[in-house]
C-alpha atoms as a PDB file:
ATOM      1  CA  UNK A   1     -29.559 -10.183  15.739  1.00  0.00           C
ATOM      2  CA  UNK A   2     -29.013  -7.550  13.361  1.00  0.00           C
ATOM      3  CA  UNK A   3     -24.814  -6.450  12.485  1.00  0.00           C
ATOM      4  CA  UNK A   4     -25.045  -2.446  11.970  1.00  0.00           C
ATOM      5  CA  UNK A   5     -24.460  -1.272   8.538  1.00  0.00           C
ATOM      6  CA  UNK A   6     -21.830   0.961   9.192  1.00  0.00           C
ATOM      7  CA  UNK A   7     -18.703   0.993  11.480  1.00  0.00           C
ATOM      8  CA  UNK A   8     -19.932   0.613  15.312  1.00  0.00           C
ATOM      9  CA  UNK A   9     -18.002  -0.459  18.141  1.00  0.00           C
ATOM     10  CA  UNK A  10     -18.383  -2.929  20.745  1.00  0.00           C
ATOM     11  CA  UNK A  11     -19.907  -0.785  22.965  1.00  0.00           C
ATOM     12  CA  UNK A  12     -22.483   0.393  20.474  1.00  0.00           C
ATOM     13  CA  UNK A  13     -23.288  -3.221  19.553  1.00  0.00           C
ATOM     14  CA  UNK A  14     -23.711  -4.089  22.889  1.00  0.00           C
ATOM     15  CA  UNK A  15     -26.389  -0.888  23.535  1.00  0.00           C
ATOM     16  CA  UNK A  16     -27.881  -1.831  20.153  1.00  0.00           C
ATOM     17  CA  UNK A  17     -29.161  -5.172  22.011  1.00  0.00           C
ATOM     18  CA  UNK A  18     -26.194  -7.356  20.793  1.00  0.00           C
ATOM     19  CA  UNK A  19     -25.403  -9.947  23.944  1.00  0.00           C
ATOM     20  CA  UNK A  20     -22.048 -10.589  25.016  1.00  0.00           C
ATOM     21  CA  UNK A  21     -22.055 -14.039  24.239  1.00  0.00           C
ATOM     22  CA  UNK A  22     -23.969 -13.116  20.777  1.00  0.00           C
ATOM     23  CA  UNK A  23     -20.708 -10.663  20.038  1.00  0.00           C
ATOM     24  CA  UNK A  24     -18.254 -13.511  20.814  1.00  0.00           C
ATOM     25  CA  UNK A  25     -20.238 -15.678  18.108  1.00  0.00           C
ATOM     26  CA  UNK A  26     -19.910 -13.420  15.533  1.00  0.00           C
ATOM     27  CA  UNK A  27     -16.125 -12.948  16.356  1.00  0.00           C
ATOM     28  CA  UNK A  28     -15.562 -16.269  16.136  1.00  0.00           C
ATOM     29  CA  UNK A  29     -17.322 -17.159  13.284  1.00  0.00           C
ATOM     30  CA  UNK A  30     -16.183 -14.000  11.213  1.00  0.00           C
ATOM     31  CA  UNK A  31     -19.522 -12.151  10.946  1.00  0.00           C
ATOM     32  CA  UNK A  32     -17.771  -9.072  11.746  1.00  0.00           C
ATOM     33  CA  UNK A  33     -14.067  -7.594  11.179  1.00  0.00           C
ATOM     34  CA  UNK A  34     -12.037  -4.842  12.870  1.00  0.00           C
ATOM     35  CA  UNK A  35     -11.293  -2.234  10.807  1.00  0.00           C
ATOM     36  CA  UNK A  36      -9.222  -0.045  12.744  1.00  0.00           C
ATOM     37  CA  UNK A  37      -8.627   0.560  16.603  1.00  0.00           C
ATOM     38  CA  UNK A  38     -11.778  -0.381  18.584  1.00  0.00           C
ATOM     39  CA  UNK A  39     -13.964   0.432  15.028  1.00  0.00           C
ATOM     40  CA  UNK A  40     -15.524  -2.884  13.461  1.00  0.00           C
ATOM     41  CA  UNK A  41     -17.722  -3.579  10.804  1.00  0.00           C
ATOM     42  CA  UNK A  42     -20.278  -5.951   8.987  1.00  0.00           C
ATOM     43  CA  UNK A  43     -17.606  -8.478   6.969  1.00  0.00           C
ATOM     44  CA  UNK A  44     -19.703  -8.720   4.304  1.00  0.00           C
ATOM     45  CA  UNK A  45     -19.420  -4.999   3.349  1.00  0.00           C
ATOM     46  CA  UNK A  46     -16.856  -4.311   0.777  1.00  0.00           C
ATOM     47  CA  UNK A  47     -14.092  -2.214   2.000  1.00  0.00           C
ATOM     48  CA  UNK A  48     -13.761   1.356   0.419  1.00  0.00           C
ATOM     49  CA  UNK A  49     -12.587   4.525   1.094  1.00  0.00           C
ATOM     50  CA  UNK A  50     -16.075   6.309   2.589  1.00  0.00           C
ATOM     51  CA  UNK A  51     -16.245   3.301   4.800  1.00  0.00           C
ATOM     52  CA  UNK A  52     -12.613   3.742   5.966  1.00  0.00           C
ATOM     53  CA  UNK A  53     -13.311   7.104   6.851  1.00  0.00           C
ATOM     54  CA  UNK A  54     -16.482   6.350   8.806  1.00  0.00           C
ATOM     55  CA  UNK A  55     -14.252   4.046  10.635  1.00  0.00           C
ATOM     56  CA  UNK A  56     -11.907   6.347  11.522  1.00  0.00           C
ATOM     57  CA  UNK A  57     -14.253   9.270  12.264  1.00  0.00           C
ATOM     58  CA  UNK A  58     -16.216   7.335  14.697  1.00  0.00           C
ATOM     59  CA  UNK A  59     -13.452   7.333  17.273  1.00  0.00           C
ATOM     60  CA  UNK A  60     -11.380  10.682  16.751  1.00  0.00           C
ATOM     61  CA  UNK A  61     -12.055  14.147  17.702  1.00  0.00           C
ATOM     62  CA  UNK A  62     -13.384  16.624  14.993  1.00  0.00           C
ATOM     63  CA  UNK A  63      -9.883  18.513  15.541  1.00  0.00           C
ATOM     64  CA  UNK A  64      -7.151  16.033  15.249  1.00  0.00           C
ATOM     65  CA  UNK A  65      -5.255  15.707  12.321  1.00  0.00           C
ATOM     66  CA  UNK A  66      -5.117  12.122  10.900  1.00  0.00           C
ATOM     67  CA  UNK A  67      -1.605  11.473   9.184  1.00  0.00           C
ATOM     68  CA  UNK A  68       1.150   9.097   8.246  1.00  0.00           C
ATOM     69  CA  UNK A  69       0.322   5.172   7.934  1.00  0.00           C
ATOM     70  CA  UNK A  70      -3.814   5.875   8.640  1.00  0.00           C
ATOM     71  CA  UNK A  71      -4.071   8.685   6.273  1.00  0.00           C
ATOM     72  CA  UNK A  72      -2.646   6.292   3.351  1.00  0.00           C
ATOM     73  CA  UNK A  73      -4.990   3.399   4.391  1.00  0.00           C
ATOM     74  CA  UNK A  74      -8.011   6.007   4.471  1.00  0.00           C
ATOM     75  CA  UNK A  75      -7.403   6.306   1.303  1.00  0.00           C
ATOM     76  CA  UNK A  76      -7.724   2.838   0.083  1.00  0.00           C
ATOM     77  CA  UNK A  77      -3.896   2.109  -0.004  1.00  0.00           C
ATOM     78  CA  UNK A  78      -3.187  -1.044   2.318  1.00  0.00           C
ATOM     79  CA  UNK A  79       0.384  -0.998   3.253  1.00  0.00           C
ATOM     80  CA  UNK A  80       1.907  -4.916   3.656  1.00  0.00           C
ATOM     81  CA  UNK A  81       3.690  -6.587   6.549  1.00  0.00           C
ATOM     82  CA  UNK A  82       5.955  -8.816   6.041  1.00  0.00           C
ATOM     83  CA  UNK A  83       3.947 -11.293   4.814  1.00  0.00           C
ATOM     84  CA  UNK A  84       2.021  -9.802   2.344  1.00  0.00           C
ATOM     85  CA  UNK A  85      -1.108  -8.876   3.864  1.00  0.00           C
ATOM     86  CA  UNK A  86      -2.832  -5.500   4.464  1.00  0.00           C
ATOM     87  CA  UNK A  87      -1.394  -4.651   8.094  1.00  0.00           C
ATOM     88  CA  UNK A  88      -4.297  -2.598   9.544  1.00  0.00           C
ATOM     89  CA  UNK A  89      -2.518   0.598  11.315  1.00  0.00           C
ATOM     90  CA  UNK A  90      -2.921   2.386  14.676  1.00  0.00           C
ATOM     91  CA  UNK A  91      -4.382   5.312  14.214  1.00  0.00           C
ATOM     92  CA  UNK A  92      -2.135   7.664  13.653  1.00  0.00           C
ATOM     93  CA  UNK A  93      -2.537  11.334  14.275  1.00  0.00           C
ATOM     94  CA  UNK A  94      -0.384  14.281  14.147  1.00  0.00           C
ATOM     95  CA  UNK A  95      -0.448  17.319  16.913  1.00  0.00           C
ATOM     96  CA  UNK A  96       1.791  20.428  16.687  1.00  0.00           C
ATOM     97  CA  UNK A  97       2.219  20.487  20.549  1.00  0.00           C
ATOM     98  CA  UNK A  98       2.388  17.728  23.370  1.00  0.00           C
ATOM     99  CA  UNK A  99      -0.334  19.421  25.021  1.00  0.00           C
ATOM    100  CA  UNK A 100      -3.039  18.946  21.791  1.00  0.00           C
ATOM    101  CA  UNK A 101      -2.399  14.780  21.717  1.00  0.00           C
ATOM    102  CA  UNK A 102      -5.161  12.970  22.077  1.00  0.00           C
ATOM    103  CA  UNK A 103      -5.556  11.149  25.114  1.00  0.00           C
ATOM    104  CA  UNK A 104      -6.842   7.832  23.425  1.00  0.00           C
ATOM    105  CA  UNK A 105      -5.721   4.719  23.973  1.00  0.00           C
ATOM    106  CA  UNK A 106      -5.653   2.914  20.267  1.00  0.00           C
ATOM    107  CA  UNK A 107      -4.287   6.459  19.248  1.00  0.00           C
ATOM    108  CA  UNK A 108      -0.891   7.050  18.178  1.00  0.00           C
ATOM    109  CA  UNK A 109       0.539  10.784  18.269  1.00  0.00           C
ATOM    110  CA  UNK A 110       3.470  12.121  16.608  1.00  0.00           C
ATOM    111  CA  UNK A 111       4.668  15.726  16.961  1.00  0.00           C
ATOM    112  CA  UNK A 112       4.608  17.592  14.051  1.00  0.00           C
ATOM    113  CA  UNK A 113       5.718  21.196  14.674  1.00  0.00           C
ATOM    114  CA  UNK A 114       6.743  21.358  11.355  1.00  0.00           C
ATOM    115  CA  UNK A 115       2.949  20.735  10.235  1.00  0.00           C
ATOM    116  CA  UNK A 116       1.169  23.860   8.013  1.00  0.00           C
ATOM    117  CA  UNK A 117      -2.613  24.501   7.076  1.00  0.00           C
ATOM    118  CA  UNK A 118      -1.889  24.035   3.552  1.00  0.00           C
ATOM    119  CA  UNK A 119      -0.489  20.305   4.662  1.00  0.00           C
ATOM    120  CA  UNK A 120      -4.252  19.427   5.551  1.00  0.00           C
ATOM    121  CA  UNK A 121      -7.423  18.347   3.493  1.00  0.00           C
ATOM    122  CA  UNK A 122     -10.755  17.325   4.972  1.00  0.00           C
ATOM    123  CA  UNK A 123     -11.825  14.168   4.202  1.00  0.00           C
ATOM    124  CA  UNK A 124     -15.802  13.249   5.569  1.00  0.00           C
ATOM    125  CA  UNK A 125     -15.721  15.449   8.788  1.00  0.00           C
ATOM    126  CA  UNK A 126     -12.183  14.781   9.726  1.00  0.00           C
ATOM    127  CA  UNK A 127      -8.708  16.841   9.332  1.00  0.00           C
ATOM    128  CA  UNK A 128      -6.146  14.271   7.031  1.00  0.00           C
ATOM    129  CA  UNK A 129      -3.142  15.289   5.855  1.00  0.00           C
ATOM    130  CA  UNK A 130      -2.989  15.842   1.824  1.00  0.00           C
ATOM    131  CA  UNK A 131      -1.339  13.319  -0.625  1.00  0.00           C
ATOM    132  CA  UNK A 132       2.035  15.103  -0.672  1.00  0.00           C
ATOM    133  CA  UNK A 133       2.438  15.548   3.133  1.00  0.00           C
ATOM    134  CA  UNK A 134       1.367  11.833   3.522  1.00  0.00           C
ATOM    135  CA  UNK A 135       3.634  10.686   0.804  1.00  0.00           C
ATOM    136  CA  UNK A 136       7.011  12.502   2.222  1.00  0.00           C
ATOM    137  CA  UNK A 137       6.085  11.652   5.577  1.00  0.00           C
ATOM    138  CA  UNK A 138       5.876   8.084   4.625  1.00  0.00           C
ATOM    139  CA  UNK A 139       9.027   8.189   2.948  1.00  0.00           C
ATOM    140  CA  UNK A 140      10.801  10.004   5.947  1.00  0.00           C
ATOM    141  CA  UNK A 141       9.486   7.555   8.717  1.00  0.00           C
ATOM    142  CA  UNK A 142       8.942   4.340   8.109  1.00  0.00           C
ATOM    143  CA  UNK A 143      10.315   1.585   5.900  1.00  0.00           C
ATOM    144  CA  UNK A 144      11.831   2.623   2.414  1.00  0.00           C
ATOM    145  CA  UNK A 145       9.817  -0.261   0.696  1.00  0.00           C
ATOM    146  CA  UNK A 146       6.679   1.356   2.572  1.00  0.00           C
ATOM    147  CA  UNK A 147       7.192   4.853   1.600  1.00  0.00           C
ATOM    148  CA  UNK A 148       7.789   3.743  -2.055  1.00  0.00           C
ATOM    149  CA  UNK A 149       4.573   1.711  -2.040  1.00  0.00           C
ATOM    150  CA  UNK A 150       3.264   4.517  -1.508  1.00  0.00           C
ATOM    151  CA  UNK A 151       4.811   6.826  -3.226  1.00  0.00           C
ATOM    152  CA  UNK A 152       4.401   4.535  -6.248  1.00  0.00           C
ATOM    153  CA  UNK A 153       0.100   4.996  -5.480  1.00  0.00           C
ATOM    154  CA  UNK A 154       0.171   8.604  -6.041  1.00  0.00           C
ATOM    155  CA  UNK A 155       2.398   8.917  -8.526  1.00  0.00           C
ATOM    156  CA  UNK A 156       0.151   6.192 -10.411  1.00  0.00           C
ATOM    157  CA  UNK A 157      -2.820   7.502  -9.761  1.00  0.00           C
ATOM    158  CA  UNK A 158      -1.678  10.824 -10.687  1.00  0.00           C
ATOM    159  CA  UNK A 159      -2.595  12.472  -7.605  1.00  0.00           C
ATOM    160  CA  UNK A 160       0.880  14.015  -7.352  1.00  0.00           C
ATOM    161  CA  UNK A 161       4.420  14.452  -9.950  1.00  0.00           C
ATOM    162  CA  UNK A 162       7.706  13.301  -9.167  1.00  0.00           C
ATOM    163  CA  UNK A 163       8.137  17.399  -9.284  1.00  0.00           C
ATOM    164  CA  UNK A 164       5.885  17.832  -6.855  1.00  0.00           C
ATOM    165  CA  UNK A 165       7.665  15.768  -4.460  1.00  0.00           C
ATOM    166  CA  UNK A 166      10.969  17.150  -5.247  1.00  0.00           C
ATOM    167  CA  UNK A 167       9.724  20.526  -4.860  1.00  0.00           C
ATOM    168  CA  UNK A 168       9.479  19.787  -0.686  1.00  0.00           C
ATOM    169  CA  UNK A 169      13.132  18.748  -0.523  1.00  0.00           C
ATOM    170  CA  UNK A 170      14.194  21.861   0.644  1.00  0.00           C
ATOM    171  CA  UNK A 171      12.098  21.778   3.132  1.00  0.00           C
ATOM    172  CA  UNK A 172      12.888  19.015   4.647  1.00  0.00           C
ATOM    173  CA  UNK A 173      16.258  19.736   4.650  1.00  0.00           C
ATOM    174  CA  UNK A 174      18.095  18.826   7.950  1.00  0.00           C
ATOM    175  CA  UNK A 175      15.270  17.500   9.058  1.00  0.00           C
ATOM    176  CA  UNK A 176      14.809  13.585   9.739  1.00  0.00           C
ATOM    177  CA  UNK A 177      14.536  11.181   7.222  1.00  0.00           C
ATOM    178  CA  UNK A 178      15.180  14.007   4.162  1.00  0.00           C
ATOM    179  CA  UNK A 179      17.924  11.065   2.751  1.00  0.00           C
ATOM    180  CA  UNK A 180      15.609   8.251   2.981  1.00  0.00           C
ATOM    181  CA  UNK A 181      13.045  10.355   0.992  1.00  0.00           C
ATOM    182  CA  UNK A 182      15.316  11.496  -1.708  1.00  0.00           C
ATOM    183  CA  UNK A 183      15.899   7.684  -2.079  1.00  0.00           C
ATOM    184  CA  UNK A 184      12.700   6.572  -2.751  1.00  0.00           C
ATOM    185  CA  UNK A 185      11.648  10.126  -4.856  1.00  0.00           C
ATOM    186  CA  UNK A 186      14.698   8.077  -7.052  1.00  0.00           C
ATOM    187  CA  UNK A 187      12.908   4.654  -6.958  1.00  0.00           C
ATOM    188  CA  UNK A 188       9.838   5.747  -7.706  1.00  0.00           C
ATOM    189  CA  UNK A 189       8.198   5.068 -10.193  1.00  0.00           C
ATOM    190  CA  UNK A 190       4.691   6.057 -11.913  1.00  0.00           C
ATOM    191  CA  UNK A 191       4.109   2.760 -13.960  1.00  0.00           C
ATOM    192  CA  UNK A 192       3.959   0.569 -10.880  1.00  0.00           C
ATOM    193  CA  UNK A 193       0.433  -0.461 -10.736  1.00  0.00           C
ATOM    194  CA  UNK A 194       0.063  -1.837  -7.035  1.00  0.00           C
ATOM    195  CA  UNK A 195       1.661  -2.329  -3.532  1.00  0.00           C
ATOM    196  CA  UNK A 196       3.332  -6.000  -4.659  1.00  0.00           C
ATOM    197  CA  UNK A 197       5.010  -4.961  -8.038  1.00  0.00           C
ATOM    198  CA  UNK A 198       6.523  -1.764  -5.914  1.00  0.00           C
ATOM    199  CA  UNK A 199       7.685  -4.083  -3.285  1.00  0.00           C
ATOM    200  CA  UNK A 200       8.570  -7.054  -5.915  1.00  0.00           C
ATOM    201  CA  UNK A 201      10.920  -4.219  -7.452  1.00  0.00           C
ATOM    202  CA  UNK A 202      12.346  -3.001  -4.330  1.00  0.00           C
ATOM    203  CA  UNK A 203      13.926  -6.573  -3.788  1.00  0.00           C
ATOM    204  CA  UNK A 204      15.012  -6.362  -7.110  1.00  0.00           C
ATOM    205  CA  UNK A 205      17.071  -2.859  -6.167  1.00  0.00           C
ATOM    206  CA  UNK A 206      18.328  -4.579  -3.262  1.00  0.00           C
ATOM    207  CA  UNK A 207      19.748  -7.364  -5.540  1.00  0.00           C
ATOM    208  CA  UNK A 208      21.952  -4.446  -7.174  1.00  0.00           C
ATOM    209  CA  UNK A 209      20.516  -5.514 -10.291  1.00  0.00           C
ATOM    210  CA  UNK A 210      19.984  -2.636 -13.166  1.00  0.00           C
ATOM    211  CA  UNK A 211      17.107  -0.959 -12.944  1.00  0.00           C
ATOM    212  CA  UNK A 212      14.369  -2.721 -14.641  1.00  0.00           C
ATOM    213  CA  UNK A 213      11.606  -1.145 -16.994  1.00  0.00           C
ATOM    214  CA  UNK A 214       8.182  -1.639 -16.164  1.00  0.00           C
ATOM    215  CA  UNK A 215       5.004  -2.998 -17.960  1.00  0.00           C
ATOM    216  CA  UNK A 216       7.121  -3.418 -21.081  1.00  0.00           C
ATOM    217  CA  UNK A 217       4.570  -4.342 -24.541  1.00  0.00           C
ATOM    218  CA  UNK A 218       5.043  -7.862 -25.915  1.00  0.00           C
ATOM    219  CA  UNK A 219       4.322  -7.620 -29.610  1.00  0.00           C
ATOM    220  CA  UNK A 220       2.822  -9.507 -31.976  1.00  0.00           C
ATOM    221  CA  UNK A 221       3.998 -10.734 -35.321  1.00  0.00           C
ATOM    222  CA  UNK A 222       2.030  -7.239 -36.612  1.00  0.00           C
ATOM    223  CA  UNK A 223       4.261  -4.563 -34.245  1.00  0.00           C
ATOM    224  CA  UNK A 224       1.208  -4.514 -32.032  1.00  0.00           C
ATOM    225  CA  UNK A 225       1.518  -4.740 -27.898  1.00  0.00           C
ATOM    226  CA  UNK A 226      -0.688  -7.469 -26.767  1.00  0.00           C
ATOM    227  CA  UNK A 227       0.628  -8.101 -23.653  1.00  0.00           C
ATOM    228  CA  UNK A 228       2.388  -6.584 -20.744  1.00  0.00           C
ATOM    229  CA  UNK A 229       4.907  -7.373 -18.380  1.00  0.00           C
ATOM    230  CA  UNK A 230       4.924  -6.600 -14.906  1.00  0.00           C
ATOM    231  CA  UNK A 231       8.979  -5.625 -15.199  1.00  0.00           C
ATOM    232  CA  UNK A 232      11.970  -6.912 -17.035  1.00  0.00           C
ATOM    233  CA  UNK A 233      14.840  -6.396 -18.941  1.00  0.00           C
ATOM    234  CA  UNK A 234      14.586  -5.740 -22.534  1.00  0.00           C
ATOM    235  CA  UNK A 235      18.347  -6.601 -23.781  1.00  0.00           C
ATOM    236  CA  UNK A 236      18.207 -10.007 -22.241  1.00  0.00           C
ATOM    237  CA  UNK A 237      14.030 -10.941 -22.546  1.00  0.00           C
ATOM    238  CA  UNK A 238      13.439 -11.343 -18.976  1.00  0.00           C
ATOM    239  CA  UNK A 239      10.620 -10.152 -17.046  1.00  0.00           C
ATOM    240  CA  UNK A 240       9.513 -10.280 -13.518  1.00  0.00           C
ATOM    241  CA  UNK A 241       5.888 -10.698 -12.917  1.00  0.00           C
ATOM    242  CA  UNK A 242       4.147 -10.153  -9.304  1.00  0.00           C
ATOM    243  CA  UNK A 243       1.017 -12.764  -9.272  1.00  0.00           C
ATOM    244  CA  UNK A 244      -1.124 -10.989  -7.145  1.00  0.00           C
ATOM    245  CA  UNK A 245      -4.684 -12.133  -6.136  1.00  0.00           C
ATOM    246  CA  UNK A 246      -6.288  -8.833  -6.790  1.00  0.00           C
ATOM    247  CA  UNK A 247      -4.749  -8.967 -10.273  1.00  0.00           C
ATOM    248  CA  UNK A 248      -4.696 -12.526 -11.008  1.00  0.00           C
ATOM    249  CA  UNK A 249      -7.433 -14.461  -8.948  1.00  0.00           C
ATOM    250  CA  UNK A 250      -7.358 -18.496  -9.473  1.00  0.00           C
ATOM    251  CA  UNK A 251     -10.774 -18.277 -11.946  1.00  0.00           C
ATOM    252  CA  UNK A 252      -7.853 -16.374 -14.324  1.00  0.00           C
ATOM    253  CA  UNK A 253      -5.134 -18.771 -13.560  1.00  0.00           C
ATOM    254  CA  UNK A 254      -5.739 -21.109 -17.347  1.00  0.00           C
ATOM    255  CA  UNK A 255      -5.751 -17.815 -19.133  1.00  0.00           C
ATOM    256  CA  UNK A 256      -2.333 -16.265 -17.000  1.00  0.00           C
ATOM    257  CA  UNK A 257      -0.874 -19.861 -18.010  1.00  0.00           C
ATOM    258  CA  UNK A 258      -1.706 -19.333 -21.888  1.00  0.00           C
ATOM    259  CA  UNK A 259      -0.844 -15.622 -21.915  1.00  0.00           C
ATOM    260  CA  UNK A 260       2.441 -16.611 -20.481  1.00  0.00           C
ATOM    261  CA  UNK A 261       3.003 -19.668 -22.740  1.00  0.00           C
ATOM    262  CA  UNK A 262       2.823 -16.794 -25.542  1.00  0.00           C
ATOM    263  CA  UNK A 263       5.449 -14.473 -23.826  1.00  0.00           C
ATOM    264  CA  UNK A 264       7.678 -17.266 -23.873  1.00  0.00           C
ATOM    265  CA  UNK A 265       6.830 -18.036 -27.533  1.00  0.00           C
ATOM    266  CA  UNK A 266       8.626 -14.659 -27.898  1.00  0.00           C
ATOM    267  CA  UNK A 267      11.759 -15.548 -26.705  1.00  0.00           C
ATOM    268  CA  UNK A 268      11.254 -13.975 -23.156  1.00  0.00           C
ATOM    269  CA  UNK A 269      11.707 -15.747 -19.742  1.00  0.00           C
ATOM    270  CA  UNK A 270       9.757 -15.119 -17.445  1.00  0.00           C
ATOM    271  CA  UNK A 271       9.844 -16.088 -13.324  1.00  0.00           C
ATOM    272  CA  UNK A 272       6.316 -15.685 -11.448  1.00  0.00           C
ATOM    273  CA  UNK A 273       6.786 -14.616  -7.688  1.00  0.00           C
ATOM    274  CA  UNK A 274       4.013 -14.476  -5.564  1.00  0.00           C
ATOM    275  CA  UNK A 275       3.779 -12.424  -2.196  1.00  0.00           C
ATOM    276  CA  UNK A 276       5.014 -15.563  -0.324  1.00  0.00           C
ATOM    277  CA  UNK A 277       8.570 -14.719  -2.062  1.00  0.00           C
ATOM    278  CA  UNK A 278       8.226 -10.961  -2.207  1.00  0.00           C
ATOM    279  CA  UNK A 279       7.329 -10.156   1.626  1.00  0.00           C
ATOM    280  CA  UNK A 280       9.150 -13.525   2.916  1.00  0.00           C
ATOM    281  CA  UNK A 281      12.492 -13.194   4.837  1.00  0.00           C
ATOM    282  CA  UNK A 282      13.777 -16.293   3.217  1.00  0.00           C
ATOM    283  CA  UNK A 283      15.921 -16.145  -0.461  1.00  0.00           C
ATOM    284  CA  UNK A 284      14.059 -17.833  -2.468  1.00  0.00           C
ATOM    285  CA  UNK A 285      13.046 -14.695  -4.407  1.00  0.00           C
ATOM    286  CA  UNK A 286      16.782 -13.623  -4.959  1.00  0.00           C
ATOM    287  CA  UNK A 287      17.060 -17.392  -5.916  1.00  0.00           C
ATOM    288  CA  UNK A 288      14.243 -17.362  -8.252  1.00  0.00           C
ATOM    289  CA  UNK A 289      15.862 -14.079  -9.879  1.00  0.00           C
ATOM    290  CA  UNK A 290      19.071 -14.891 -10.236  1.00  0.00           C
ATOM    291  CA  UNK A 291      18.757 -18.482 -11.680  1.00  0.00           C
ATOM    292  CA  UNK A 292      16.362 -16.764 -14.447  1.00  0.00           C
ATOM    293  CA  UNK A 293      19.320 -14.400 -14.925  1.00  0.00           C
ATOM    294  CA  UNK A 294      21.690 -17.164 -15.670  1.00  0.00           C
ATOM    295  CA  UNK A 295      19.912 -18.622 -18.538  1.00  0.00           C
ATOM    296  CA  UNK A 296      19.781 -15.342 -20.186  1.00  0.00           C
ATOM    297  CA  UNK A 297      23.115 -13.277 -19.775  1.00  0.00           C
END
């Protein structure tokens, strides 16, 4: 039994000699994962952008126009639920007339009759929209934490300016959403270097605390940074740091402890949230916070 190399679907599986029962097994056992819709895939390929778009591809039309929550997650940029983990998206795909939806299923349409050329890029054979229409349509639709996640990508990356997105207010400009996006444009941020440090300083907004700076140099007894902090405040040494597994896998946890151990040498305190605190509805982030606050204000 051979597991394709690229994204297939059940169907194709089954034509490619895969049994029914044989498919079931490597469900079960985790052989295989769903990528997106009906589109699966080998588990032991590592997940990037080409094989996103292969995913995708493999189940659209050549003329639909991919947008909103799978055009950021084409590009590599998982967007959490509320729990922390990558929540894998319909597939979402703008049309600039009720007539041109696609009549799919694990599709999702939106109308867009707002939607110009200039608002599309081609990514592998398939119409997606570009980085700023994804970005303000993010922004203007779905959660504020999710459009500033993503937001926060682009702006990191440098794919777009906090200009650039400003530059489309006008446009959107009694149009749905347009306060939402200002808000984020404000939040935003290009130092935030992944998904849980945006969303770890959204809560932090939503405390009402002052804005915290972001990855702010520790320096040694020589003036020279040698470590960074996620966020934190400068005038009272304390720092917020997101321990993410991409970021801070357990094989790094003795050197995270020593690292930190140093910070606090330097009169900082630190709390460590994880995404269990970040993307939980509980308080025991806001608790966390505010109980560092109190030892140093």
């Amino acid at each position: 039994m051979t597991i394709p190399k690229t994204p297939f679907t059940r169907a194709q599986a089954l034509d490619l000699g895969i049994t029914p029962h044989d498919w079931r097994m490597l469900r079960h056992d985790g052989l295989v994962r769903r990528m997106v819709g009906g589109v699966f895939v080998d588990a032991a390929l590592t997940d990037t952008v080409d094989l996103r778009v292969a995913a995708v591809e493999l189940i659209l039309p050549g003329d639909a126009v991919v947008g909103r929550r799978t055009a950021t997650w084409m590009r590599g940029l998982d967007v959490h639920d509320h729990r922390g983990y990558p929540a894998t998206p319909p597939v979402d795909v703008l049309t600039r007339t009720r007539e041109s939806r696609p009549r799919m299923g694990i599709v999702q349409s939106h109308m867009a009759d707002d939607l110009h050329d200039d608002d599309i890029t081609v990514m592998g054979g398939l119409q997606v929209t570009t980085p700023l229409r994804t970005t303000t349509d993010m922004s203007r639709f779905y959660r504020e934490v999710d459009g500033l996640v993503v937001m926060d990508h682009f702006l990191h990356t440098g794919v777009l300016t906090k200009d650039q997105i400003e530059d489309t207010f006008p446009r959107w400009a009694r149009r749905r959403g347009v306060q939402q996006l200002r808000n984020v444009h404000r939040l935003s941020d290009p130092l935030s270097a992944s998904p849980g440090e945006s969303s770890t300083r959204y809560r932090v907004y939503l405390m009402g605390l002052p804005r915290p700076a972001l990855q702010i140099p520790i320096e040694d007894p020589l003036g020279r940074p040698r470590f960074y902090i996620d966020m934190g405040w400068k005038q009272w040494r304390a720092g917020i740091e997101f321990d993410g597994v991409e970021f801070h896998p357990p094989e790094r946890a003795e050197h995270d402890q020593a690292r930190r151990l140093w910070i606090a040498g330097r009169g900082w305190v630190l709390v460590v949230v994880r995404k269990e605190q970040v993307f939980s509805r509980s308080d025991e982030f806001e608790r966390l916070v505010m109980e560092m606050m109190a030892k140093v204000r």
